[in-house]
Protein backbone atom coordinates (compact mmCIF):
# COMPACT_ATOMS: atom_id res chain seq x y z
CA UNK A 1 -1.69 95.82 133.80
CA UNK A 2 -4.31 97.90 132.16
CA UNK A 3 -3.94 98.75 128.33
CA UNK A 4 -4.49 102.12 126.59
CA UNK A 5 -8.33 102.86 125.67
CA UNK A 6 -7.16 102.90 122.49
CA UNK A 7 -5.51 99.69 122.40
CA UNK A 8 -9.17 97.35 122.17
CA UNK A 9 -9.22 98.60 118.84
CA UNK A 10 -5.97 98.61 117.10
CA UNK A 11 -5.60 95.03 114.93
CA UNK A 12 -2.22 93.16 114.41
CA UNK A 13 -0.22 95.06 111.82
CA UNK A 14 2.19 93.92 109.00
CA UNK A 15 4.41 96.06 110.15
CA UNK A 16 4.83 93.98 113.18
CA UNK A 17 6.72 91.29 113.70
CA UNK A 18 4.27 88.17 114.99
CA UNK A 19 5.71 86.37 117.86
CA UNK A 20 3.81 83.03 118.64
CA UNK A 21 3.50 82.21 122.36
CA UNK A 22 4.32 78.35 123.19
CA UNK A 23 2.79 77.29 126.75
CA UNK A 24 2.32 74.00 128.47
CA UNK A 25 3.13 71.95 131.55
CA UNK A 26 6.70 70.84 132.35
CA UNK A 27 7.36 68.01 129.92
CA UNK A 28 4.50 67.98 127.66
CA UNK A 29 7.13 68.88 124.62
CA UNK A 30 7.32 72.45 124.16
CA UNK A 31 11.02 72.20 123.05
CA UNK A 32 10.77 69.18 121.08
CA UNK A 33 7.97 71.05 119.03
CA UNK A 34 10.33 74.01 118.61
CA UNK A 35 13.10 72.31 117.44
CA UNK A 36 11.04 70.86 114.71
CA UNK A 37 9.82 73.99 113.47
CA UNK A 38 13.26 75.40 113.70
CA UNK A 39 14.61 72.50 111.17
CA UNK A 40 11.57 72.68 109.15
CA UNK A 41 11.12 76.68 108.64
CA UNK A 42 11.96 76.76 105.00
CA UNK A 43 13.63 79.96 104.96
CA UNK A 44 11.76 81.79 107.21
CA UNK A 45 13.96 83.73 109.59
CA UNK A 46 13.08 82.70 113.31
CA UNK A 47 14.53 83.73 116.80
CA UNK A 48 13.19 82.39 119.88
CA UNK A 49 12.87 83.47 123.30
CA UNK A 50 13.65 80.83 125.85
CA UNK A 51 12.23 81.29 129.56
CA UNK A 52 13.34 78.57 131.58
CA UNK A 53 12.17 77.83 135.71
CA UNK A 54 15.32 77.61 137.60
CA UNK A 55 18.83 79.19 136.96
CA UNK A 56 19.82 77.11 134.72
CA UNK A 57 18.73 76.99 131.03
CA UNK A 58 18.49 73.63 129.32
CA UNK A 59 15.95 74.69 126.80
CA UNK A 60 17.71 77.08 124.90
CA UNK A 61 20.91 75.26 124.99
CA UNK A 62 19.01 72.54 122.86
CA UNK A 63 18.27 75.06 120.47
CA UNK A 64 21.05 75.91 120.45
CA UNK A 65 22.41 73.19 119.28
CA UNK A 66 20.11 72.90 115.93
CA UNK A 67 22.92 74.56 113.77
CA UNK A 68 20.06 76.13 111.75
CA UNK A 69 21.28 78.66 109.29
CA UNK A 70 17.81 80.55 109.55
CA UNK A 71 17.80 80.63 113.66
CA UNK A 72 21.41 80.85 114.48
CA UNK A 73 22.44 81.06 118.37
CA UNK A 74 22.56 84.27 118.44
CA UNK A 75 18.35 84.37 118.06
CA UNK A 76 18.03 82.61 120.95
CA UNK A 77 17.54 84.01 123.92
CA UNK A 78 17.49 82.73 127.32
CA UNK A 79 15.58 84.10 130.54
CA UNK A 80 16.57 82.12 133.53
CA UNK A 81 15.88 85.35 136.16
CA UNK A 82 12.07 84.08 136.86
CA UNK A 83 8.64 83.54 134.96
CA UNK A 84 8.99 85.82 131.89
CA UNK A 85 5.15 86.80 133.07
CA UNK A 86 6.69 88.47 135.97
CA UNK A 87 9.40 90.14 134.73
CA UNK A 88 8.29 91.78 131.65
CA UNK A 89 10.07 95.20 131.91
CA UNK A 90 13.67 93.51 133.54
CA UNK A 91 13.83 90.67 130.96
CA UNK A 92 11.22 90.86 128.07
CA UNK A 93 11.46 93.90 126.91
CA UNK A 94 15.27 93.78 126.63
CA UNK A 95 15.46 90.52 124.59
CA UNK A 96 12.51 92.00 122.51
CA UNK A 97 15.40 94.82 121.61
CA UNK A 98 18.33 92.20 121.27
CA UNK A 99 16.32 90.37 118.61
CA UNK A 100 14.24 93.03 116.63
CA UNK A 101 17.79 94.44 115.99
CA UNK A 102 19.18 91.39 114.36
CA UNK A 103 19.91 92.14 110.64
CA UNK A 104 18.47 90.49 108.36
CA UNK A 105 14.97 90.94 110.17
CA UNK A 106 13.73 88.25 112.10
CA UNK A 107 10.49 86.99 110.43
CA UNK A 108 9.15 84.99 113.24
CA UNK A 109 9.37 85.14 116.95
CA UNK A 110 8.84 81.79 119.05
CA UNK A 111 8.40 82.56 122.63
CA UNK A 112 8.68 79.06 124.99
CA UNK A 113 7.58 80.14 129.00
CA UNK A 114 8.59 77.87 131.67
CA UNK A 115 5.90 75.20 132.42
CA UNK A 116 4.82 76.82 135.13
CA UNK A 117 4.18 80.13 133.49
CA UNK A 118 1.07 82.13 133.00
CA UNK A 119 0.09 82.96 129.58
CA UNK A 120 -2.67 85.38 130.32
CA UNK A 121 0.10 88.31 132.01
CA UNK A 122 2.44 87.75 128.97
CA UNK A 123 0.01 88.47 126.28
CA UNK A 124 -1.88 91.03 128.25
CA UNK A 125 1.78 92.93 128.45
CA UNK A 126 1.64 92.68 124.50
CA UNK A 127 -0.24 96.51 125.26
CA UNK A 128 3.10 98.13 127.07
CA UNK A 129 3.65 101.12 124.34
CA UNK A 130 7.76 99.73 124.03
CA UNK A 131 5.80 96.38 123.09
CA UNK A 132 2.77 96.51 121.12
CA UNK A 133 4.14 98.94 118.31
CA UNK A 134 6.71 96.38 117.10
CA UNK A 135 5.57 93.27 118.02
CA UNK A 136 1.65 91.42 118.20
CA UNK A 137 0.34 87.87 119.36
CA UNK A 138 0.44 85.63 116.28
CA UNK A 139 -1.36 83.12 118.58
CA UNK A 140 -0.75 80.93 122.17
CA UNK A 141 0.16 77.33 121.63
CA UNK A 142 -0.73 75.42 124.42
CA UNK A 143 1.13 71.97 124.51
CA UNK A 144 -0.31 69.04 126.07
CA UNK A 145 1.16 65.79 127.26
CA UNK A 146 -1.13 63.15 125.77
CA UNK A 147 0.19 60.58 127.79
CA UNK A 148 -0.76 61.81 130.51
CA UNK A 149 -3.99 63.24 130.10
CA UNK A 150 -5.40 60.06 128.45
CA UNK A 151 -4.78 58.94 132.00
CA UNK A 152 -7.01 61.66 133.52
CA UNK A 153 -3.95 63.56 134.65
CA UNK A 154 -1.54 66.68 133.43
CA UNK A 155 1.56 65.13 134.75
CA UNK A 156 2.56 61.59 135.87
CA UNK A 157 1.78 60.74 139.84
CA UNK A 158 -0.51 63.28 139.82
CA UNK A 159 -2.07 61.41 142.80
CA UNK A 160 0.70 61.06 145.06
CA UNK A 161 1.17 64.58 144.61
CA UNK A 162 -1.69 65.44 145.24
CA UNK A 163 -1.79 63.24 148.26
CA UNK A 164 0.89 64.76 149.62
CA UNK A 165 -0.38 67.99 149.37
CA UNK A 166 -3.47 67.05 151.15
CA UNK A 167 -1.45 65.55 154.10
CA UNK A 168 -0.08 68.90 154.79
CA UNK A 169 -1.94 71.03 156.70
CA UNK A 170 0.46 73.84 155.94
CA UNK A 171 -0.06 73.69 152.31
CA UNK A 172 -2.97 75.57 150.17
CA UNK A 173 -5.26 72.66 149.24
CA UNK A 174 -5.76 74.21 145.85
CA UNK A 175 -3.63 72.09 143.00
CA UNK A 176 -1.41 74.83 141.72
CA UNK A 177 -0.78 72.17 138.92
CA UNK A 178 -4.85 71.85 138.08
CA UNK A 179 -4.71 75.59 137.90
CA UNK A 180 -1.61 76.37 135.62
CA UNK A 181 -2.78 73.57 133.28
CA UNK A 182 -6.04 75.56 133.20
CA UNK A 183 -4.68 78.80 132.91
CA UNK A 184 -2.60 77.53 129.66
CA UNK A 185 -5.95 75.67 128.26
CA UNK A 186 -7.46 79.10 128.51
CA UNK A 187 -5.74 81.26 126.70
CA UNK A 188 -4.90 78.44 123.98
CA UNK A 189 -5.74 79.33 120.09
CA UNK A 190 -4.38 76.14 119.20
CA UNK A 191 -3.81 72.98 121.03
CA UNK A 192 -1.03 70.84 120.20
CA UNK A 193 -1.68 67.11 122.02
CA UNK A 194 1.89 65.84 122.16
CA UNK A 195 2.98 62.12 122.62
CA UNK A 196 0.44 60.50 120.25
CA UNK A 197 2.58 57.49 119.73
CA UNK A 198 2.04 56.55 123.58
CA UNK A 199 -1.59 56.38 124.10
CA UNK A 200 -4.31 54.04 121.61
CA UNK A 201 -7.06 54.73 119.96
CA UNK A 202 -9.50 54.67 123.24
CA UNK A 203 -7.00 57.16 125.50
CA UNK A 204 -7.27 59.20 122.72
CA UNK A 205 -10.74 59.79 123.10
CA UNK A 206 -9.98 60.17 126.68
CA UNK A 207 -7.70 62.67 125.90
CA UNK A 208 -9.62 64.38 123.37
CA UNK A 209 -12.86 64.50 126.04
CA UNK A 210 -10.63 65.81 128.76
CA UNK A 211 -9.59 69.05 126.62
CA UNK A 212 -12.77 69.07 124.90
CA UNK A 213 -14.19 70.08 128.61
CA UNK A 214 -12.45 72.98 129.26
CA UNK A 215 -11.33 74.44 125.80
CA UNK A 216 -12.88 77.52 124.67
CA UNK A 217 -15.45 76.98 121.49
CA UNK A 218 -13.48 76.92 118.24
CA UNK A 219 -10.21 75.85 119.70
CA UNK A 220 -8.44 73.06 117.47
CA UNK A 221 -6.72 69.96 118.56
CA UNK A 222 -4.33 68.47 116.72
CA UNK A 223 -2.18 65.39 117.24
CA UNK A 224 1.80 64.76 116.86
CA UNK A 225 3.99 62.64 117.50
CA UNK A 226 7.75 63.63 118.56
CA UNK A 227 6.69 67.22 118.00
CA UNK A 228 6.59 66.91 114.02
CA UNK A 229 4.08 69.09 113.01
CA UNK A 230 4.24 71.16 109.88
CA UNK A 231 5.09 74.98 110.75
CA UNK A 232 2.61 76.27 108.67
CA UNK A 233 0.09 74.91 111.15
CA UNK A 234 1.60 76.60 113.98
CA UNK A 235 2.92 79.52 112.47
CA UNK A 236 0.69 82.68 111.09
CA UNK A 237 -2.80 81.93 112.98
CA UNK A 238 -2.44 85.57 112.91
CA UNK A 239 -5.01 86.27 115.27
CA UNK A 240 -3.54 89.23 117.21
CA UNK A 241 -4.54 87.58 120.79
CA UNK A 242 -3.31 90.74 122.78
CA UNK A 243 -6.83 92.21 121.29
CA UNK A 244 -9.27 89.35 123.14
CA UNK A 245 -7.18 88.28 125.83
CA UNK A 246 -9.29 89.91 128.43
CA UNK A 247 -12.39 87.77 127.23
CA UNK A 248 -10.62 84.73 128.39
CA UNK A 249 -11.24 83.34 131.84
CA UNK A 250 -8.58 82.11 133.94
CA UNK A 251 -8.01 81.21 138.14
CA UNK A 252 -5.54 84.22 138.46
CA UNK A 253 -7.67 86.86 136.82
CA UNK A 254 -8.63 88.83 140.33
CA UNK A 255 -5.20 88.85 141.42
CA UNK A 256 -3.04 91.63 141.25
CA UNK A 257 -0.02 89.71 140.98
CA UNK A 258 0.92 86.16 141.33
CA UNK A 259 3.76 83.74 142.21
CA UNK A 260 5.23 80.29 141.94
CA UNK A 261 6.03 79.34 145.61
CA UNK A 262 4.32 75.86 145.12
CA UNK A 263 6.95 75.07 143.14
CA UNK A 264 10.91 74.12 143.89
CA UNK A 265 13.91 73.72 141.09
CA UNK A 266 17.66 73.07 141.55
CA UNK A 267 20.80 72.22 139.86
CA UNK A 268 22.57 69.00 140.65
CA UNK A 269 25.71 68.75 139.24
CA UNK A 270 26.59 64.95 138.29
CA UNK A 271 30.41 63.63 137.31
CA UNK A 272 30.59 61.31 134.28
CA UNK A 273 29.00 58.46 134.30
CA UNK A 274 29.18 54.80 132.92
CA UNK A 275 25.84 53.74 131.94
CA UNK A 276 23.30 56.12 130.61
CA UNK A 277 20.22 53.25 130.96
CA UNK A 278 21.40 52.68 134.77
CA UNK A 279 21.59 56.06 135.25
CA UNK A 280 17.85 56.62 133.39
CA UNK A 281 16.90 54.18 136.30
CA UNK A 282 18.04 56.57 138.91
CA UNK A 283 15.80 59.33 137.72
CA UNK A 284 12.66 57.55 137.56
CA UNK A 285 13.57 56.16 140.79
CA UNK A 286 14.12 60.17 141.94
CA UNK A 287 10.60 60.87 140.09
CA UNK A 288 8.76 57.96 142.07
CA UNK A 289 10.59 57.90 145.74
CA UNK A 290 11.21 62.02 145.64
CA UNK A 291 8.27 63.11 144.13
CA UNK A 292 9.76 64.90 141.09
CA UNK A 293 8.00 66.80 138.40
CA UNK A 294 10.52 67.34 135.96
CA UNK A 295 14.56 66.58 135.45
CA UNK A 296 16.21 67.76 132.45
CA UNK A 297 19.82 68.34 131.46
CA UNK A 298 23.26 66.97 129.93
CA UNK A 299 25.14 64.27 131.13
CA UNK A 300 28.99 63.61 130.07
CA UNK A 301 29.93 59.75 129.72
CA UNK A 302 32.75 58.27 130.09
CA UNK A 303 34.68 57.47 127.12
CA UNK A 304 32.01 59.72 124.84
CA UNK A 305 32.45 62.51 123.04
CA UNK A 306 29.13 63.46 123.08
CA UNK A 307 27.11 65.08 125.32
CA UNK A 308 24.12 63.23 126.46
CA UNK A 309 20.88 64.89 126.84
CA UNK A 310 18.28 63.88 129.24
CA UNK A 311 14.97 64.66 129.80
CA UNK A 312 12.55 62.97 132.50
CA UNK A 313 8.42 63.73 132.65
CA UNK A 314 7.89 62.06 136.45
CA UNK A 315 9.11 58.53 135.72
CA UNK A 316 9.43 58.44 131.94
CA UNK A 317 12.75 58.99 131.02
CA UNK A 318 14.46 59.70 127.44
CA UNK A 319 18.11 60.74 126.53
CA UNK A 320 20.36 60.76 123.75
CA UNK A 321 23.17 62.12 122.25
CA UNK A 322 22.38 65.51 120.70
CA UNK A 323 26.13 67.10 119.47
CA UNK A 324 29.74 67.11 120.88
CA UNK A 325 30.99 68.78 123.66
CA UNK A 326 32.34 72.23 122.96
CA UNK A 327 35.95 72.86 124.39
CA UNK A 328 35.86 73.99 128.28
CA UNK A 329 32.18 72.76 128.34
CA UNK A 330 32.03 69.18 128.99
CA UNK A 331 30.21 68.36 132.36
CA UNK A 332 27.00 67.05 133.72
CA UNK A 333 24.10 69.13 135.38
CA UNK A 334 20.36 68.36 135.80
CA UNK A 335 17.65 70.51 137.07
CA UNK A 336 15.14 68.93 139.28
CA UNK A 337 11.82 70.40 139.54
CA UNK A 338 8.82 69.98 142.13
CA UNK A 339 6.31 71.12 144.18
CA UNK A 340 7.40 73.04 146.93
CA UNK A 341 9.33 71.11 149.71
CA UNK A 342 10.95 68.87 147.29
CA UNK A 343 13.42 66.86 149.18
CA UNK A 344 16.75 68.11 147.62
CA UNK A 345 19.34 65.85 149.62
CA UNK A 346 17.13 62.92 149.00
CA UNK A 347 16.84 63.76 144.86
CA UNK A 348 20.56 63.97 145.05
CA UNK A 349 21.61 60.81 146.99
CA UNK A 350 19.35 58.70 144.51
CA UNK A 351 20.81 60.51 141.35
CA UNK A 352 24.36 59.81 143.31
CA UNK A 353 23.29 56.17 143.77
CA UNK A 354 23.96 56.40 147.71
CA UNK A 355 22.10 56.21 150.74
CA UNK A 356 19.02 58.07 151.38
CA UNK A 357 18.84 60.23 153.75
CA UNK A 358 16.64 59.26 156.64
C-alpha cells in the first residue's frame, strides 16, 4: 500500500484524533495493560479497538467488563474476522466510523492487534485518504513478556516448538514466532517489558540485553508489573508514526501481502466445572503435552456466580473472577492457540480430563 506523494510531509494534526497502536506476542499482557489505562484515564475519553485471532473475542469482553464511565462498552470494538492488518477496508475502516461518531468525542483511541499481527501494514494504512484525515499514529506500543525473554525466549517452550518445527520436513524452517516478535520490536516507539515481578535482578539484564539488540536507537524500555503503568507514559508520545514507518525494517517488507497459516486457533466449549486450580492443571498440561501457545477465556463454576476468567501463556496459568454472569450468558469457552497443526482432539481430551487420543 503506497501513500500519496504528499503524504511524507503532512505532520499529525490536532484536529485528529491520536489512536495509539498496542502490539506484542500472545500473552505478553497487552490487555492487562489496557485495562489499567482504562481505570486510570482521569477523564480522558477512550474507545478501543479490539482485534482478536480466532472467532471468538475474549479481549474485548474483558474490557468490557471495566464499567468505566469514560470507555463505556459501546467504545469497544471487536474484530474477530482476521488480522486487522489484513482487513483494513472490511473491518478498520468501519469501526474507525462507529467510534469517531460517538458523542461526546472520543479523546483517545487504543488499538490492541492479535499477537500475531503485523504492525508495519496497520500503520502504513494510517495514509488511506478515509483514514489519515481523521485519525494519526500517536505511537506503537510493543509489549513484551519479561518472563520469557529473560529466558532467551518470546514465548514459553520455545524449544519444543521449535523442535517440532524442525522435525517436519513439510514445514518452512523459518520461526514465524522469531519473525512476528521482530516485526513488533521494529516498529516499537515504546517498549513496555511486562511481568517484572517474575524475573530478578540478573534476568532483567538478560531481558534488557535481549531487546537492547534489536531495538531501534532511542527506543525506551520501561518496566511494569501487572500492567500498571501510568497513562501519561503511554498515552500522547505524539509522534505521528504513519510519517516514518517506511524507515523501519522488518522480515515482511518485500512481500506484497502476507498471512498467518503457521498459526491454528479454536474454540472449545467447556461445561461447569468444580475446581478452578484442577482445572488450571489441565491447561498447562494442554500447553506442555499439546504444544499450545496461548488459551484464554471464561469458565462458569459450579455453585458461582461469577464468571471465571482464565488466561494461560504456554504453561503459566492465571484466572480469577472478573464480574457476574449476565442473564442468558453464563457458559464456558476457551480459545486455544498454536502453531499450525495443533492437535485439536488431543487439546480437548486433556481440557475434558479424558483419554488422549492415540
Amino acid at each position: 500500500m503506497t501513500a500519496p506523494a504528499s503524504a511524507s510531509l503532512a505532520h499529525p494534526s490536532l484536529e485528529r484524533v491520536p489512536c495509539t497502536i498496542v502490539t506484542g506476542f500472545l500473552g505478553a499482557g497487552k490487555t492487562t495493560l489496557i485495562r489499567h489505562v482504562l481505570e486510570n484515564a482521569r477523564g480522558k475519553r477512550l474507545a478501543v479497538i479490539v482485534n482478536e485471532f480466532g472467532d471468538v473475542g475474549i479481549d474485548g469482553e474483558i474490557l468490557k467488563g471495566c464499567g468505566i464511565d469514560t470507555c463505556p462498552e459501546e467504545n469497544v470494538v471487536e474484530l474477530a474476522n482476521g488480522c486487522i492488518c489484513c482487513t483494513v477496508a472490511d473491518d478498520f475502516v468501519p469501526a474507525l466510523d462507529v467510534i469517531l461518531s460517538r458523542a461526546p468525542k472520543v479523546d483517545h483511541i487504543l488499538i490492541e492487534t492479535s499477537g500475531l499481527a503485523l504492525p508495519k501494514p496497520l500503520v502504513q494504512a494510517f495514509h488511506w485518504p478515509a483514514i489519515r484525515s481523521r485519525v494519526t499514529v500517536d505511537g506503537v506500543v510493543a509489549v513484551v513478556d519479561g518472563e520469557a525473554l529473560a529466558s532467551g525466549r518470546v514465548a514459553h517452550d520455545h524449544d519444543a516448538l521449535a523442535e517440532q518445527r524442525a522435525a517436519d520436513a513439510s514445514l518452512d524452517h523459518d520461526d514465524p514466532i522469531e519473525e512476528v516478535f521482530d516485526d513488533q520490536i521494529a516498529c516499537a516507539d515504546l517498549v513496555v517489558l511486562t511481568k517484572a515481578d517474575l524475573i530478578d535482578a540478573d534476568g532483567a539484564v538478560r531481558a534488557r540485553a535481549e531487546l537492547d539488540a534489536e531495538l531501534p536507537q532511542g527506543v525506551k524500555v520501561v518496566q511494569v508489573t501487572r500492567g500498571r503503568l501510568d497513562p501519561a507514559v503511554l498515552l500522547g508520545l505524539g509522534v505521528g508514526t504513519e510519517d516514518d514507518i517506511e524507515n523501519r525494517r522488518t522480515h515482511h517488507d518485500d512481500e506484497a501481502d502476507h498471512d498467518h497459516d503457521d498459526f491454528d486457533s479454536f474454540v472449545v466449549e467447556v461445561p461447569e466445572i468444580g475446581d478452578p486450580a484442577e482445572f488450571a492443571a489441565r491447561v498447562a498440561k494442554a500447553a506442555e503435552e499439546a504444544e499450545v501457545l496461548r488459551v484464554k477465556g471464561f469458565l462458569a463454576v459450579e455453585g458461582k456466580p461469577m464468571r471465571l476468567l482464565v488466561q494461560a501463556v504456554g504453561p503459566r496459568v492465571e484466572h480469577h473472577y472478573d464480574r457476574a454472569w449476565a442473564e442468558g450468558e453464563r457458559g464456558g469457552r476457551l480459545v486455544a492457540i498454536g502453531l499450525k497443526g495443533l492437535d485439536r482432539a488431543k487439546v480437548e481430551a486433556i481440557l475434558a480430563g479424558a483419554p488422549v487420543p492415540a
